[in-house]
C-alpha atoms as a PDB file:
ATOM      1  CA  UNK A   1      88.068 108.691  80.581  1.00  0.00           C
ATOM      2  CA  UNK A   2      91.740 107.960  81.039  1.00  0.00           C
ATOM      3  CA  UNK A   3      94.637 109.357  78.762  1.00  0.00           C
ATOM      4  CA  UNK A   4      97.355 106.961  79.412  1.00  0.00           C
ATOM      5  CA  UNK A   5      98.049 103.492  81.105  1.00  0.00           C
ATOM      6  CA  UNK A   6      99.641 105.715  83.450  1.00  0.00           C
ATOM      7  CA  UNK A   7      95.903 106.598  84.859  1.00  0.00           C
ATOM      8  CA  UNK A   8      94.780 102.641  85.416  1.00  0.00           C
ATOM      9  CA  UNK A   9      94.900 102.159  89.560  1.00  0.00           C
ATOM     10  CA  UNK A  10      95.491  98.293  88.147  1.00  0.00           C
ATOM     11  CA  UNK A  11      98.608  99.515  86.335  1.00  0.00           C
ATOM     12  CA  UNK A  12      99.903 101.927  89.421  1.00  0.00           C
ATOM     13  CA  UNK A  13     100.020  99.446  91.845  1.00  0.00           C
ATOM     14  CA  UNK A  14     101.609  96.636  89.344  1.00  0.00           C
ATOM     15  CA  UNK A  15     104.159  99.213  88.568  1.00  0.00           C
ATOM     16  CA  UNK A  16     104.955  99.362  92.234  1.00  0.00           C
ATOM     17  CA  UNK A  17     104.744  95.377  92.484  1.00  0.00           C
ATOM     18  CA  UNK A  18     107.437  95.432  89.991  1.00  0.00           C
ATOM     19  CA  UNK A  19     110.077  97.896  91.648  1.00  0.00           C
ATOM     20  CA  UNK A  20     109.745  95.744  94.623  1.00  0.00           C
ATOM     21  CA  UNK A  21     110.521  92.752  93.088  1.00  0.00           C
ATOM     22  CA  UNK A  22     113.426  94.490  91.331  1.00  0.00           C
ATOM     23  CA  UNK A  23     114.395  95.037  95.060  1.00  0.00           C
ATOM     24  CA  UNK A  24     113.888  92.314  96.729  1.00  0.00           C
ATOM     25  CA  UNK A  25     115.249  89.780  94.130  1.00  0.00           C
ATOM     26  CA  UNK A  26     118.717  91.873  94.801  1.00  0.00           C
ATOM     27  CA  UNK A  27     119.138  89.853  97.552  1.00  0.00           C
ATOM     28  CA  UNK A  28     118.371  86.288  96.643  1.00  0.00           C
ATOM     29  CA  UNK A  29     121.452  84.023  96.319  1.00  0.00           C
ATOM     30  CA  UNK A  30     123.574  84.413  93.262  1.00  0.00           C
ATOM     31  CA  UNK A  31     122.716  81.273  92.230  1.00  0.00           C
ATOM     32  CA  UNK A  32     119.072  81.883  91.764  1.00  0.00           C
ATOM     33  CA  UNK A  33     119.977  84.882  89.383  1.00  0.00           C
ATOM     34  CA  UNK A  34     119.187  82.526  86.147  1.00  0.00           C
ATOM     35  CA  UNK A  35     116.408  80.975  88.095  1.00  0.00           C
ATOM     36  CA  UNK A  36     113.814  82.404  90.765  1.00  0.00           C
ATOM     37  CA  UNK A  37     115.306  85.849  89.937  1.00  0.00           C
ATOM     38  CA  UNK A  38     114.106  86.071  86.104  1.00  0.00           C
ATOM     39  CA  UNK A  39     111.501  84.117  86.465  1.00  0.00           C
ATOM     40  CA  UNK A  40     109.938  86.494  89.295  1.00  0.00           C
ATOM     41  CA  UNK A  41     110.549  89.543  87.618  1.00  0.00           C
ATOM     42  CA  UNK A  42     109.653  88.489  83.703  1.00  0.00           C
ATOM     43  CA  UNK A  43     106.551  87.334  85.643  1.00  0.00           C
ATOM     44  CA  UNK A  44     106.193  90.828  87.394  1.00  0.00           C
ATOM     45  CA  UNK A  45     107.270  93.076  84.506  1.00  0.00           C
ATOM     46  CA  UNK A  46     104.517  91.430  82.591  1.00  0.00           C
ATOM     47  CA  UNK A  47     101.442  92.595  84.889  1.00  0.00           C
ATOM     48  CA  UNK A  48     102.064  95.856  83.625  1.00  0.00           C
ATOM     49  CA  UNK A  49     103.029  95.511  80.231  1.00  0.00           C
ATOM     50  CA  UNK A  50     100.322  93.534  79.447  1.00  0.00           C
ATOM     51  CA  UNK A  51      97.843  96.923  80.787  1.00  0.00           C
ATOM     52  CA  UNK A  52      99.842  99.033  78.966  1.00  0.00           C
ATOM     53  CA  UNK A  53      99.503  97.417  75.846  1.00  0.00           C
ATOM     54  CA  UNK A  54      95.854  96.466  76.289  1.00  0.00           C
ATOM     55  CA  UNK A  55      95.250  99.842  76.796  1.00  0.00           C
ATOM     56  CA  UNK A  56      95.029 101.328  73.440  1.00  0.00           C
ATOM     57  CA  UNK A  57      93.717  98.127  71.733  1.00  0.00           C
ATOM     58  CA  UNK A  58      90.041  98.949  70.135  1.00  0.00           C
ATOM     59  CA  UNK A  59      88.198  96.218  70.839  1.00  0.00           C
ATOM     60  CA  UNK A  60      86.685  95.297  74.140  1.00  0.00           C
ATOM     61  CA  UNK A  61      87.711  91.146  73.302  1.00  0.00           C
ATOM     62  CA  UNK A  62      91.352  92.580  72.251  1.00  0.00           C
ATOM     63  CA  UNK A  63      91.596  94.688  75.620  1.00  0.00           C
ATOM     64  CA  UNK A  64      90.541  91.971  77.428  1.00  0.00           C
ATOM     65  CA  UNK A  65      93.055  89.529  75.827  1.00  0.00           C
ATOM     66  CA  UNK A  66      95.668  91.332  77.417  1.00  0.00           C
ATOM     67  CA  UNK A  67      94.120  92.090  80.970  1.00  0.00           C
ATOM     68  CA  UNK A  68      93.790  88.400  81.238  1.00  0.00           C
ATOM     69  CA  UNK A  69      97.641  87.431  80.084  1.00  0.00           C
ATOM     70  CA  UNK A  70      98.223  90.158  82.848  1.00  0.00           C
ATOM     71  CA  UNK A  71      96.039  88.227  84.832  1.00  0.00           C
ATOM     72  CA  UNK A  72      97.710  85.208  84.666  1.00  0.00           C
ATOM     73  CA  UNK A  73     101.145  87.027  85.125  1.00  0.00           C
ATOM     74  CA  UNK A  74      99.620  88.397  88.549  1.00  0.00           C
ATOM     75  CA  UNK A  75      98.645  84.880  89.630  1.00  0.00           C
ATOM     76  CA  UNK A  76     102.513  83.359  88.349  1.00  0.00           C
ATOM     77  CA  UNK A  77     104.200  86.097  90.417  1.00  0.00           C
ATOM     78  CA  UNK A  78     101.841  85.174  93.676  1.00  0.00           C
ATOM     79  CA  UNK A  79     103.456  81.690  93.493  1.00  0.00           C
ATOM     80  CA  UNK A  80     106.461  83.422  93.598  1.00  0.00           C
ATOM     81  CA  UNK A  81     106.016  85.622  96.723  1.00  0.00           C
ATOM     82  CA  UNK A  82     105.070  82.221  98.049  1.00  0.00           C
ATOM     83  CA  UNK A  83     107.763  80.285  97.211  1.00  0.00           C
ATOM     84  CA  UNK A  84     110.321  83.211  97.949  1.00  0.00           C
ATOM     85  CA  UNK A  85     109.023  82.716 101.360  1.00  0.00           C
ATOM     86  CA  UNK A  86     108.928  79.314 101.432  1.00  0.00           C
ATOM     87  CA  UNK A  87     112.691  79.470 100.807  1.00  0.00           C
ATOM     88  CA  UNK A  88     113.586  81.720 102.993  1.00  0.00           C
ATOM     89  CA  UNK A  89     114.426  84.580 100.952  1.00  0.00           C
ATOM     90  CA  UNK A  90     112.060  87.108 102.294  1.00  0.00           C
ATOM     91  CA  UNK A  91     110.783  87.303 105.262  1.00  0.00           C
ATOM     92  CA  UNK A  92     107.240  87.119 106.776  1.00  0.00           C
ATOM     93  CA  UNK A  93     106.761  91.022 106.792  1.00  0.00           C
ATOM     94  CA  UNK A  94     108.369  91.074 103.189  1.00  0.00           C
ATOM     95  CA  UNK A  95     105.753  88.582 102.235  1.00  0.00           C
ATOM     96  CA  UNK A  96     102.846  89.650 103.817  1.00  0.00           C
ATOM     97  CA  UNK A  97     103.606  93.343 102.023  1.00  0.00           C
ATOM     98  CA  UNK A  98     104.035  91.703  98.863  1.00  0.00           C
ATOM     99  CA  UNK A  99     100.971  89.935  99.355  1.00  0.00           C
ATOM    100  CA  UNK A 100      99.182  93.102 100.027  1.00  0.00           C
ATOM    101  CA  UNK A 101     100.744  94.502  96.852  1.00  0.00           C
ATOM    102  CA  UNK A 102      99.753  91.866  94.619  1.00  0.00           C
ATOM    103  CA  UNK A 103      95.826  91.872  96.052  1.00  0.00           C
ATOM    104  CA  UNK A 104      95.027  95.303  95.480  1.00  0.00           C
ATOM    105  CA  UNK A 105      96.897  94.963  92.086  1.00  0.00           C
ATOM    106  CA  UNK A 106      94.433  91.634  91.405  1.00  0.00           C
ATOM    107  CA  UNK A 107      91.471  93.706  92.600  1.00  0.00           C
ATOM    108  CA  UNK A 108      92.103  96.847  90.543  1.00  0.00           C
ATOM    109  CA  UNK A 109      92.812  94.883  87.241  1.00  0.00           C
ATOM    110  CA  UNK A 110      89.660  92.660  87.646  1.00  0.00           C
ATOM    111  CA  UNK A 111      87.896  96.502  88.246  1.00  0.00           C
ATOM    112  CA  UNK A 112      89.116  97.651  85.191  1.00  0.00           C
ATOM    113  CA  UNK A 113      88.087  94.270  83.442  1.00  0.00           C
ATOM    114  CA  UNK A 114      84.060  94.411  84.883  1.00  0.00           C
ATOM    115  CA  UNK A 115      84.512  98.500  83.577  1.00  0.00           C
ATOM    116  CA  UNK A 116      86.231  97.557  80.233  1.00  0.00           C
ATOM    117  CA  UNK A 117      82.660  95.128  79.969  1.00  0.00           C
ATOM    118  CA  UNK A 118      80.468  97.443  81.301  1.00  0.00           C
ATOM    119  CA  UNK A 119      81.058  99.897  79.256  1.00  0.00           C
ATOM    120  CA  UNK A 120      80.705  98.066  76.051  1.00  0.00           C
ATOM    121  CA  UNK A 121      77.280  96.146  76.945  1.00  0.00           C
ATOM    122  CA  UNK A 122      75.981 100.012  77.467  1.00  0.00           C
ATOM    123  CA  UNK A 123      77.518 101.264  74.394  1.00  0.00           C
ATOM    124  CA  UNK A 124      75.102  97.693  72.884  1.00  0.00           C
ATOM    125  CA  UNK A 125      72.117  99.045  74.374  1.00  0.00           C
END
């Protein structure tokens, strides 16, 4: 049993995804600061918002609700890394750390979705 978002692996690792967006956006054309820039980090910022706020909902179909808007947040921001790339504002090692980043993120969260499941079909039985 966890005490606080803070706990969720899913949430630790999108927290981290989100700092280095904060980072890397920093040095992305000023011109992009309306554009790529808040798009990317809305995007990001959401991934963890999303299991925060999940997190103290009651109902397993409520909690879930949220994992999956923070599911599609995680898949948004992947496009991003991509495109970033595909731009030429980060570079392969930036990208391929990113894309580490945003994996274990994805696998954690989908974790915590099969638990958040789990444990309410054995609460049925």
């Amino acid at each position: 049993m966890t005490y606080s978002f803070k706990e969720i692996k899913a949430w630790q690792f999108a927290h981290s995804f989100v700092l280095q967006v904060y980072s890397i956006t920093r040095s992305f054309p000023e011109y992009e600061k309306f554009g790529l820039c808040s798009q990317f980090q809305r995007a990001a910022v959401s991934i963890p918002a999303n299991i925060a706020e999940g997190y103290k909902k009651m109902g397993e179909a409520d909690k879930l609700r949220f994992m999956n808007i923070a599911q599609g947040s995680l898949e948004e921001s992947r496009y991003y890394i991509i495109l970033s790339k595909d731009l030429g504002y980060i570079n392969e090692s930036v990208f391929v750390e990113m894309e580490s980043l945003i994996n274990k993120t994805s696998w954690y969260l989908n974790a915590y979705c099969k638990g958040i499941m789990n444990d309410n079909a054995l609460k049925q039985q």
